[in-house]
Structures are given as structure tokens and as C-alpha cells.
C-alpha atoms as a PDB file:
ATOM      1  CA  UNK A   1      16.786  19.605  -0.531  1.00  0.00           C
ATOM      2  CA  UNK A   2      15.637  17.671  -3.726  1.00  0.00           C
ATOM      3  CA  UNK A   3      17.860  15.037  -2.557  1.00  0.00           C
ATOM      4  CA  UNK A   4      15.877  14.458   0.865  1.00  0.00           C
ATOM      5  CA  UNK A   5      12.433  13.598  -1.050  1.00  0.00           C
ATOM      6  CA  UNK A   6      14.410  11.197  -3.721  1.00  0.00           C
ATOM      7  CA  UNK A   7      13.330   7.911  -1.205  1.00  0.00           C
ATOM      8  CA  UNK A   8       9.669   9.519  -1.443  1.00  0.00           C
ATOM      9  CA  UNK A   9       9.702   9.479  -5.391  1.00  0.00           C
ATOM     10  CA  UNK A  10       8.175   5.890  -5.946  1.00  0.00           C
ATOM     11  CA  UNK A  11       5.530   7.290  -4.002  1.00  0.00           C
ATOM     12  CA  UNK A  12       5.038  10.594  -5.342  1.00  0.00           C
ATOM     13  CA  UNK A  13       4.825   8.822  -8.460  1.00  0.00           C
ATOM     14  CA  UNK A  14       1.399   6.971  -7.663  1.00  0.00           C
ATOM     15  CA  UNK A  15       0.289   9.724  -5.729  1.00  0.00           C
ATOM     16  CA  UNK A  16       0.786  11.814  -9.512  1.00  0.00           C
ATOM     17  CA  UNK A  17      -0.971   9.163 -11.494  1.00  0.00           C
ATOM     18  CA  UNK A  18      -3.672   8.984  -9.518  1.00  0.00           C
ATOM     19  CA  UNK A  19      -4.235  12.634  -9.751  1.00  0.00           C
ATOM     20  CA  UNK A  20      -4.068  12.068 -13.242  1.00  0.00           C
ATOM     21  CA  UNK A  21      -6.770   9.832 -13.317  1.00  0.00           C
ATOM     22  CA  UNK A  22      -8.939  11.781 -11.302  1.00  0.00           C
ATOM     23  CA  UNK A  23      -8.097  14.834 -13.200  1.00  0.00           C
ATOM     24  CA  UNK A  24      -8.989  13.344 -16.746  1.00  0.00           C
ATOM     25  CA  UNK A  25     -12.178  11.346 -14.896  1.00  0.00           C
ATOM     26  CA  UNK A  26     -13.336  14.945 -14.147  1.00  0.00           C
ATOM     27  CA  UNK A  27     -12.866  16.601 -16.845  1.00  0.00           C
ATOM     28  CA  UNK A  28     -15.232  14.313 -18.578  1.00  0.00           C
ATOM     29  CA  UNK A  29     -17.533  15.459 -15.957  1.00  0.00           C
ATOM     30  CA  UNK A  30     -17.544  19.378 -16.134  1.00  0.00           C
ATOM     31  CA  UNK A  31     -17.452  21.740 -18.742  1.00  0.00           C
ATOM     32  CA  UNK A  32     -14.714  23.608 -17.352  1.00  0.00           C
ATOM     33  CA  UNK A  33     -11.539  23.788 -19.447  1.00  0.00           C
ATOM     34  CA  UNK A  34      -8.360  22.249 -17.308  1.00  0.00           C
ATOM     35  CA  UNK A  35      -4.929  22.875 -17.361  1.00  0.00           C
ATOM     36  CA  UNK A  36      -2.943  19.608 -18.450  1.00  0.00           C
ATOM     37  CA  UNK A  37       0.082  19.131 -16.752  1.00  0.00           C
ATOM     38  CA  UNK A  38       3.110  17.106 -17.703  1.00  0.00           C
ATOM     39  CA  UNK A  39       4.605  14.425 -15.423  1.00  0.00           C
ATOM     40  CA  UNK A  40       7.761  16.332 -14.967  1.00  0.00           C
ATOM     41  CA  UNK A  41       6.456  19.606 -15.009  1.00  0.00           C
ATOM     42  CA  UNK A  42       5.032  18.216 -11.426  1.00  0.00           C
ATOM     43  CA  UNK A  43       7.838  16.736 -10.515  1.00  0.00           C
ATOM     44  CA  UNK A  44      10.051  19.496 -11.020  1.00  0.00           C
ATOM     45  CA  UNK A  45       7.822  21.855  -9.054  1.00  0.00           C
ATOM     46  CA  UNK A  46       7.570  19.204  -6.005  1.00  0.00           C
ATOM     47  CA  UNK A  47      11.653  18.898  -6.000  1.00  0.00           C
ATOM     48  CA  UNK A  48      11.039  22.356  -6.105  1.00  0.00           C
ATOM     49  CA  UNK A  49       9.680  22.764  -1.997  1.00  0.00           C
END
């Protein structure tokens, strides 16, 4: 249920922007095109499991 991961969002929430990071840090790196994803369009799919 979404509402058993709620206490886990803080954390899920660094764990996202620091995929971020790494995501835009290698795209700088590599030719290869990368799908952006929006914040909630993660979240969503997370609350999702």
C-alpha cells in the first residue's frame, strides 16, 4: 500500500535527486539520448509497487 512507504518518502526523495544528478552528470558524458523523467512521474510509479 502507498500508505506503508509514506515514512520512506523523505528518503526516497534524496535517493531521486541523487539519481538526478547522476543522470544529468552522465548525460554530459555519452552521446546517448536519455529519457528525462519528472519528479512525480517517479514517484507515482514507486507508490505504484
Amino acid at each position: 500500500k502507498a500508505a506503508d512507504i509514506e515514512p520512506l518518502q523523505p528518503l526516497l526523495k534524496k535517493c531521486i535527486s541523487m539519481l538526478e544528478f547522476e543522470i544529468s552528470r552522465s548525460t554530459l558524458n555519452t552521446s546517448r539520448p536519455r529519457m528525462q523523467l519528472e519528479r512525480i512521474t517517479v514517484w507515482l510509479g514507486i507508490k505504484a509497487l
